[in-house]
C-alpha atoms as a PDB file:
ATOM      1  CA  UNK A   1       0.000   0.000   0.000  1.00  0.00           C
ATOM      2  CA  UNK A   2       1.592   3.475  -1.378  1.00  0.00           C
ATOM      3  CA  UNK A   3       1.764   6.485   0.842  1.00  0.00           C
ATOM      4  CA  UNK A   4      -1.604   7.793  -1.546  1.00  0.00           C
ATOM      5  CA  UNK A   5      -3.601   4.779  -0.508  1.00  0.00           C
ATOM      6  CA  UNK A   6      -2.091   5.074   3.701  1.00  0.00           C
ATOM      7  CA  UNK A   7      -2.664   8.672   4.328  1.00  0.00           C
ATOM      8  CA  UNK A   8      -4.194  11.014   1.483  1.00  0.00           C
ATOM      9  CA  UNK A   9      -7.396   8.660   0.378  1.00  0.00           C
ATOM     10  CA  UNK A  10      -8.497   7.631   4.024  1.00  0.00           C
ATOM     11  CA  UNK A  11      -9.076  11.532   4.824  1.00  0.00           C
ATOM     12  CA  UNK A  12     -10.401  11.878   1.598  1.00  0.00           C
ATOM     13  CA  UNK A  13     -13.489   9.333   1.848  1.00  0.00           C
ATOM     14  CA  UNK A  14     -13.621  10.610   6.287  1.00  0.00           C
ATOM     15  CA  UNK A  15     -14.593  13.951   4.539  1.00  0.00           C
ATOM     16  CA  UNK A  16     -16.658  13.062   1.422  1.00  0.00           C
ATOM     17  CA  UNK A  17     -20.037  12.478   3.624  1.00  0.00           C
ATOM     18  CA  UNK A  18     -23.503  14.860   2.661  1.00  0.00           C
ATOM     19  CA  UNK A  19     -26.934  14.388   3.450  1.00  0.00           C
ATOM     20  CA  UNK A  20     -27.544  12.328  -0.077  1.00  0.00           C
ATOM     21  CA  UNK A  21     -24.620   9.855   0.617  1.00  0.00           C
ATOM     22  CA  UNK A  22     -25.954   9.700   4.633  1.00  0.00           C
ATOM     23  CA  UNK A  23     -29.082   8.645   3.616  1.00  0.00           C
ATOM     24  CA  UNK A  24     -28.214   6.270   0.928  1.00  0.00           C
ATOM     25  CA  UNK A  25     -26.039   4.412   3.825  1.00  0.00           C
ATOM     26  CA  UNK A  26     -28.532   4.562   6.310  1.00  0.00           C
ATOM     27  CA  UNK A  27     -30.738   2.309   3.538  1.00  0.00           C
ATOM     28  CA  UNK A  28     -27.999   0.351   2.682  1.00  0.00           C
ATOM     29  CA  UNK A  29     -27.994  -0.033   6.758  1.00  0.00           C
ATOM     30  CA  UNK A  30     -31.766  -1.335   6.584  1.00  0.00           C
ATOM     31  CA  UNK A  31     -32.174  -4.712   7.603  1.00  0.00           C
ATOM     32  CA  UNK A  32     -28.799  -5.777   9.280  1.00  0.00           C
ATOM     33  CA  UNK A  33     -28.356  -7.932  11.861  1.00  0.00           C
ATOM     34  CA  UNK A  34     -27.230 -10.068  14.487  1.00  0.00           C
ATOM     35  CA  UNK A  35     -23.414 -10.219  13.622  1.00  0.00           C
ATOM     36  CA  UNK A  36     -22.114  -8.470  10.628  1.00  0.00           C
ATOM     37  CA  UNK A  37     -19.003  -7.838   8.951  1.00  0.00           C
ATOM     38  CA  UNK A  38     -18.281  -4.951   7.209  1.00  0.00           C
ATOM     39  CA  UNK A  39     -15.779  -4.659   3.972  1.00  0.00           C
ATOM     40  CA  UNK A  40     -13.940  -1.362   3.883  1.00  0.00           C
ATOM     41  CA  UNK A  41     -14.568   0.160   7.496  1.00  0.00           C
ATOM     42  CA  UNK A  42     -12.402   3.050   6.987  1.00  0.00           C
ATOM     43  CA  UNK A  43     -12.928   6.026   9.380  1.00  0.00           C
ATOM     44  CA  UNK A  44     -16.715   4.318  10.714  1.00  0.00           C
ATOM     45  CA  UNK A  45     -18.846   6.483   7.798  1.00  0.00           C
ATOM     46  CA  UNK A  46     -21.757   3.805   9.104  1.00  0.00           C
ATOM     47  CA  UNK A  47     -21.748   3.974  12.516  1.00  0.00           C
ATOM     48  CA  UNK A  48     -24.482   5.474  13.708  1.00  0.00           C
ATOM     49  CA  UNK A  49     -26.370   3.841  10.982  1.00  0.00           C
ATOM     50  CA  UNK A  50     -26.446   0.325  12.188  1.00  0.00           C
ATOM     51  CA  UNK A  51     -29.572  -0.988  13.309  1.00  0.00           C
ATOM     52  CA  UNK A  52     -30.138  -2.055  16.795  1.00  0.00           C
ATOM     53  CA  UNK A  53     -30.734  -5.374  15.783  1.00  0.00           C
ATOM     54  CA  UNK A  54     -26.632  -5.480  15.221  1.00  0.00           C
ATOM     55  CA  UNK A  55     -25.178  -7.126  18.235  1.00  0.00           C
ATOM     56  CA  UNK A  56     -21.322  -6.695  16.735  1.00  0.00           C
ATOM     57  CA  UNK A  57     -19.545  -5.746  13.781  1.00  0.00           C
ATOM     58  CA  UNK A  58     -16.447  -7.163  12.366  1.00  0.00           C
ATOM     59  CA  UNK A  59     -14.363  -4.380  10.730  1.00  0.00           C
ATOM     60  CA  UNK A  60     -12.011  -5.259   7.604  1.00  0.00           C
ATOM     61  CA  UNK A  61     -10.313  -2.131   7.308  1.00  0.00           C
ATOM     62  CA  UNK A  62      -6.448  -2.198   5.875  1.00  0.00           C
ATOM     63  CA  UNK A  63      -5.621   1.416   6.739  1.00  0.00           C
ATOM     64  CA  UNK A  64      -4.379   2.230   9.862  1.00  0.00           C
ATOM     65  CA  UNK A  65      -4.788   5.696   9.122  1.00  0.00           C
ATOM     66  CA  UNK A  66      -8.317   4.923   8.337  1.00  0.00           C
ATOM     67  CA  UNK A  67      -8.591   3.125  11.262  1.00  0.00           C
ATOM     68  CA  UNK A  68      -7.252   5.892  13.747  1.00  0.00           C
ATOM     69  CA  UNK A  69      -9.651   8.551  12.185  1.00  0.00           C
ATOM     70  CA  UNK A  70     -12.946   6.086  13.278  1.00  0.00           C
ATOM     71  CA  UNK A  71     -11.291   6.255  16.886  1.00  0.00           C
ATOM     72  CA  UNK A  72     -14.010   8.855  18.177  1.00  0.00           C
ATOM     73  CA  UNK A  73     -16.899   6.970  15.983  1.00  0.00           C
ATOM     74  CA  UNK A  74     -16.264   3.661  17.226  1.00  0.00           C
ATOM     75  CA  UNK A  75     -15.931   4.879  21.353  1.00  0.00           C
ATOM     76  CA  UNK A  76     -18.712   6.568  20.898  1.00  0.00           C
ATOM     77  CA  UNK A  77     -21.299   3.639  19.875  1.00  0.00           C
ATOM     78  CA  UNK A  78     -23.117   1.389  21.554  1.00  0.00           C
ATOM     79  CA  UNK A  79     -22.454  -1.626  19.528  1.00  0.00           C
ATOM     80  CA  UNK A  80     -18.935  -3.222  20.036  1.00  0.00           C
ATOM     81  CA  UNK A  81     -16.857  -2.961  16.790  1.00  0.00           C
ATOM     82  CA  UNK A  82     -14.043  -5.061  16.375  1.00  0.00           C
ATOM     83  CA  UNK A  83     -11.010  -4.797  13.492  1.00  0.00           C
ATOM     84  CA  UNK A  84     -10.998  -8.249  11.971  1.00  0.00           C
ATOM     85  CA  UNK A  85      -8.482  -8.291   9.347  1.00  0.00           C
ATOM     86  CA  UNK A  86      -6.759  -6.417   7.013  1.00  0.00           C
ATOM     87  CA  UNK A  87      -8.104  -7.986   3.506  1.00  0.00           C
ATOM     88  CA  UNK A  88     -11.395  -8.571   2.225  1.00  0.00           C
ATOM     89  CA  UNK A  89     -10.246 -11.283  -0.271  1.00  0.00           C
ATOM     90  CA  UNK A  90      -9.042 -13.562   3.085  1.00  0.00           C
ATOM     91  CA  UNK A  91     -11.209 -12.721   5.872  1.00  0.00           C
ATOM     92  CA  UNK A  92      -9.933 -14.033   9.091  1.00  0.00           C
ATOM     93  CA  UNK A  93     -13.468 -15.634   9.773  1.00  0.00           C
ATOM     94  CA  UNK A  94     -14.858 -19.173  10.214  1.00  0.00           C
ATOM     95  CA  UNK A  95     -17.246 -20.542   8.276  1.00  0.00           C
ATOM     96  CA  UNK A  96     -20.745 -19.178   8.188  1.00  0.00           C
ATOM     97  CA  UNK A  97     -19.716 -17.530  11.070  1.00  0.00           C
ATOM     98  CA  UNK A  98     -21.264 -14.102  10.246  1.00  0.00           C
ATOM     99  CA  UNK A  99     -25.630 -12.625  10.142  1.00  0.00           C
ATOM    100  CA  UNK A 100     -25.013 -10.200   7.449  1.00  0.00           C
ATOM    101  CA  UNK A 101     -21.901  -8.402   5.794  1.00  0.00           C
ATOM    102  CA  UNK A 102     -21.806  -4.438   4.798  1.00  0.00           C
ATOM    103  CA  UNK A 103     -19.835  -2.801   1.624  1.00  0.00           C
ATOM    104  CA  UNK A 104     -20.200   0.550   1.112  1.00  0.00           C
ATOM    105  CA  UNK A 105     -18.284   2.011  -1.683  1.00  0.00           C
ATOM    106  CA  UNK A 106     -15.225  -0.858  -1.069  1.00  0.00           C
ATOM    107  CA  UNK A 107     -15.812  -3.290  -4.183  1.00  0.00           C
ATOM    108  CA  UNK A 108     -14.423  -0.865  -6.170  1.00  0.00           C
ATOM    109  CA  UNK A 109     -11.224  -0.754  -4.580  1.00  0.00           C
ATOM    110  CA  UNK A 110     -10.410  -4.564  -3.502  1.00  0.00           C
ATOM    111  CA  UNK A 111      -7.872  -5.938  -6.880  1.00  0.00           C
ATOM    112  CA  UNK A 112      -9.788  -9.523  -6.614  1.00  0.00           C
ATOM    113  CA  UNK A 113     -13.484  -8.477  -6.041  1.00  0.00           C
ATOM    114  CA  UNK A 114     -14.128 -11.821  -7.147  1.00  0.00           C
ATOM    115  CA  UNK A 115     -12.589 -13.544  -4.018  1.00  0.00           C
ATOM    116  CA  UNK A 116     -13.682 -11.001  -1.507  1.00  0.00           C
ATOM    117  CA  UNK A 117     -17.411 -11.544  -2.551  1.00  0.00           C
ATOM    118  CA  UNK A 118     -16.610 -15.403  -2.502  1.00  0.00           C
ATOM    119  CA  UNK A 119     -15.116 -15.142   0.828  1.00  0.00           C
ATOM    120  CA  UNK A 120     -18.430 -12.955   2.062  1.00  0.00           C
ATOM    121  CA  UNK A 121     -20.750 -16.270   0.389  1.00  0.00           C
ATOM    122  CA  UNK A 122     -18.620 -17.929   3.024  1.00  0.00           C
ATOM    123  CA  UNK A 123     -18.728 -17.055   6.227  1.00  0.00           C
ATOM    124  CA  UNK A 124     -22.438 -15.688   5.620  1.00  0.00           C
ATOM    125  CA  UNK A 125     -25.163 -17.855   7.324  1.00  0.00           C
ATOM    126  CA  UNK A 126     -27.673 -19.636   5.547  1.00  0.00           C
ATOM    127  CA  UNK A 127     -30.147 -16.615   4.794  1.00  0.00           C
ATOM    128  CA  UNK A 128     -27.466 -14.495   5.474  1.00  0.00           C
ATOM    129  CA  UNK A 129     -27.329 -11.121   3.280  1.00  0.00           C
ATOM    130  CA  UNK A 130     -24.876  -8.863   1.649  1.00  0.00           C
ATOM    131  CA  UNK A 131     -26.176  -5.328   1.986  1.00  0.00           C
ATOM    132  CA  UNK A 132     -24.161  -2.848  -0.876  1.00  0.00           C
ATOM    133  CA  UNK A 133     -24.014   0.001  -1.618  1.00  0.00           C
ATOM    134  CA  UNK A 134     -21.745   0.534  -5.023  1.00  0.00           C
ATOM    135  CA  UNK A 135     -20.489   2.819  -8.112  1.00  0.00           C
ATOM    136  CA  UNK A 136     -19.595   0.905 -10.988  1.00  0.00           C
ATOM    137  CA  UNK A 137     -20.542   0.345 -14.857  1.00  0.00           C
ATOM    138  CA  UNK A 138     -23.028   2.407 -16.466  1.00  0.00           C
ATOM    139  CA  UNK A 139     -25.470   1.050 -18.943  1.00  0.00           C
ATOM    140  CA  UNK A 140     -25.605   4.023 -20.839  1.00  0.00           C
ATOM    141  CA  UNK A 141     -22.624   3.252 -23.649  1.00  0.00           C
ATOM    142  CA  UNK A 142     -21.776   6.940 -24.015  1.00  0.00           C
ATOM    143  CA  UNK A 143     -20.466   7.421 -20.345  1.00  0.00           C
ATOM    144  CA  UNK A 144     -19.185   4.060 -20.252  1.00  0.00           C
ATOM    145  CA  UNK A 145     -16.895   4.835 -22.928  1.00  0.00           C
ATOM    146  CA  UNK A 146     -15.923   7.916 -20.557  1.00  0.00           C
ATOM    147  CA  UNK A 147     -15.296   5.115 -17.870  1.00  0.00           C
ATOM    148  CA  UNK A 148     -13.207   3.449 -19.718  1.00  0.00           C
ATOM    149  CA  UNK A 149     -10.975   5.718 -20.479  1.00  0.00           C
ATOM    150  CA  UNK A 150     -10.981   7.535 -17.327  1.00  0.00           C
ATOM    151  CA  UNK A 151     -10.147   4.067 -15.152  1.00  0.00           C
ATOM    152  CA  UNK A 152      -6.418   3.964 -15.943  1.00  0.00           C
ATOM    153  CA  UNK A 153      -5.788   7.666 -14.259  1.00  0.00           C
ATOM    154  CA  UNK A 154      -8.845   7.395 -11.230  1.00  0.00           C
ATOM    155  CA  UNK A 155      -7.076   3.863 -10.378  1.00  0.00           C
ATOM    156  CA  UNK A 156      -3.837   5.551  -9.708  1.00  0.00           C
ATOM    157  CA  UNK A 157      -5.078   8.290  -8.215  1.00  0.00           C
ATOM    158  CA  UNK A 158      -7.576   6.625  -5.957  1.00  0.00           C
ATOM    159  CA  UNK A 159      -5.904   3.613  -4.665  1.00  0.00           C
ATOM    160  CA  UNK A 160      -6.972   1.171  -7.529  1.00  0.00           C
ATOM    161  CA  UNK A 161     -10.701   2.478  -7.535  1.00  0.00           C
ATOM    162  CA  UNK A 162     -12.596   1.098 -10.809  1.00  0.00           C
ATOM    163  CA  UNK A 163     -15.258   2.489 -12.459  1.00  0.00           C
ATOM    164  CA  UNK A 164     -16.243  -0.028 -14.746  1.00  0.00           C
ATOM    165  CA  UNK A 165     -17.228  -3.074 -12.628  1.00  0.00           C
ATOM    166  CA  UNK A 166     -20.691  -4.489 -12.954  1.00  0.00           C
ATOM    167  CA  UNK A 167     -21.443  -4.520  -9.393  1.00  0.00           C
ATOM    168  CA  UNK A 168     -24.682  -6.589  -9.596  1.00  0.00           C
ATOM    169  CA  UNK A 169     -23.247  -8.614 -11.944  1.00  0.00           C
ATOM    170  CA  UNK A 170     -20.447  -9.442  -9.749  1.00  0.00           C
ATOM    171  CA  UNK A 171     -22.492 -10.339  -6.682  1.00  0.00           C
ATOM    172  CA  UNK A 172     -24.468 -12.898  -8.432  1.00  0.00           C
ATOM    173  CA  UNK A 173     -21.333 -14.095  -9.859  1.00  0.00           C
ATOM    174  CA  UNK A 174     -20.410 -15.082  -6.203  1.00  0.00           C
ATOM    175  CA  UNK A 175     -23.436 -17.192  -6.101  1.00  0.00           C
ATOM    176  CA  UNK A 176     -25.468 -15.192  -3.647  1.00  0.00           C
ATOM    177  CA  UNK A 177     -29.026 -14.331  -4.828  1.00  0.00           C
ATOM    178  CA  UNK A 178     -29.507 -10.776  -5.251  1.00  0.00           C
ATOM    179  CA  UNK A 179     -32.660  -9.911  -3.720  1.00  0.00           C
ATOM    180  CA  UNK A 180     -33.212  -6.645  -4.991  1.00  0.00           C
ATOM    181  CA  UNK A 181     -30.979  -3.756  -6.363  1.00  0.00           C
ATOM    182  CA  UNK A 182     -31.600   0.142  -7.462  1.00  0.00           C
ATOM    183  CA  UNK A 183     -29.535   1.305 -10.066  1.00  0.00           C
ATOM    184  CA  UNK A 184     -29.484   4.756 -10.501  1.00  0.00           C
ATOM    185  CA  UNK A 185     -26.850   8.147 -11.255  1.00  0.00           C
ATOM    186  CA  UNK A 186     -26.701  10.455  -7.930  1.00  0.00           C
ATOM    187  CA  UNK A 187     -28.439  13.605  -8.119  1.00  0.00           C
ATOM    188  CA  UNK A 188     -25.312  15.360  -9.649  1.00  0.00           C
ATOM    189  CA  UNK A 189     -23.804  17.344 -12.786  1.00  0.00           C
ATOM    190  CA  UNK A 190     -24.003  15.130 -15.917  1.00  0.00           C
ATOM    191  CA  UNK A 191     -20.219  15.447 -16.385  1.00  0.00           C
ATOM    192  CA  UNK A 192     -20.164  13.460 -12.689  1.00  0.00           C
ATOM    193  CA  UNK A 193     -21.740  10.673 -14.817  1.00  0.00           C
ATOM    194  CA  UNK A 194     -18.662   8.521 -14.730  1.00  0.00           C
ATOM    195  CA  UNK A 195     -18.019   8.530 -10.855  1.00  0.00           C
ATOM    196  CA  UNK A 196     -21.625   8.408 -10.051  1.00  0.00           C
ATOM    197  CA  UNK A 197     -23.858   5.446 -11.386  1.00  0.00           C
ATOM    198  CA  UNK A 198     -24.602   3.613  -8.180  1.00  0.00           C
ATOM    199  CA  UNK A 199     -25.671   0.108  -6.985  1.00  0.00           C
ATOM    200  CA  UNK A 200     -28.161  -0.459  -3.947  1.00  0.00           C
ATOM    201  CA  UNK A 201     -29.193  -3.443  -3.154  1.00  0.00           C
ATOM    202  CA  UNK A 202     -29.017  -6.595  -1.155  1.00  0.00           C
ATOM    203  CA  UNK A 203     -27.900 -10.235  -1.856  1.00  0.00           C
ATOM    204  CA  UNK A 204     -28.619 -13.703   0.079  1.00  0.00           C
ATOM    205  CA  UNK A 205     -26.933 -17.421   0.968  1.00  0.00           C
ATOM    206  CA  UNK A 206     -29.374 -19.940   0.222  1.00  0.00           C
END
């Protein structure tokens, strides 16, 4: 991990929050449960957001810079989060171990998105769900052209972030059973288009 990806991205994400993004976690939030583990902690954007029906969360966060800046976050809620692991493609979990798992904006990012989703189809619970929350591929072939040829430069610049992955696409790839998903562009300038076609949804083990 370079020095962009240790200590310039982490405060970058801590300080990208508004009241559109809040409320699109606080849905992706909906439903969880029981024990859940979340891909891409970083500085705690979700707490707060949990449910009370969470009784723990896992953290897989491979910043420590991310990490530190969730300090006040994670003291400050009353459901006992945990940092368990550094890597979303090995999570140091036992099988079907888990209620629910969390990604927020973090399949982007991961190099094998592939084996992190496999990894969350195993340690879920039977019934267990993946709750996302995504940018990825458009389906509009103008602006994924733009993505395209954008990716190269906004995966160096933002520590291997992709903007062409077929989030849904992905998840059922995994062999979970997506339940539901929104796709939609955020409320934003047109020449955001690129950066901002998002994913919503929710996935299960059966």
């Amino acid at each position: 991990m370079g020095f962009w990806a240790r200590q310039v991205t982490p405060r970058l994400v801590a300080g990208a929050e508004n009241e559109a993004l809040v409320a699109l976690r606080s849905r992706a939030c909906e439903g969880l449960r029981g024990e859940v583990v979340e891909l891409g902690f970083g500085s705690g954007n979700n707490v707060g957001l949990y449910p009370v029906e969470v009784t723990r969360v896992v953290a897989v966060e491979p910043s420590d810079v991310g990490w530190d800046l969730g300090t006040a976050r994670r003291s400050g809620s009353p459901i006992p989060i945990v940092r368990g692991g550094l890597d979303g493609q090995r999570l140091e979990l036992d099988d079907e171990s888990v209620d629910a798992a969390l990604s927020t904006f973090t399949l982007c990012t991961i190099p094998d998105v592939a084996a992190a989703l496999s990894e969350v189809r195993r340690v879920l619970r039977p019934g267990g769900a993946l709750h996302f929350l995504e940018h990825g591929l458009s389906p509009d072939d103008r602006v994924r052209r733009w993505q395209h040829r954008i990716e190269p430069i906004q995966k160096r610049v933002f520590d291997g972030c992709h903007l062409t992955r077929p989030i849904d696409e992905l998840v059922e790839q995994s062999g979970l059973v997506v339940e539901r998903v929104e796709r939609a562009y955020a409320p934003m300038s047109s020449l955001m288009k690129p950066w901002i076609f998002g994913y919503l949804g929710r996935a299960t083990k059966t």
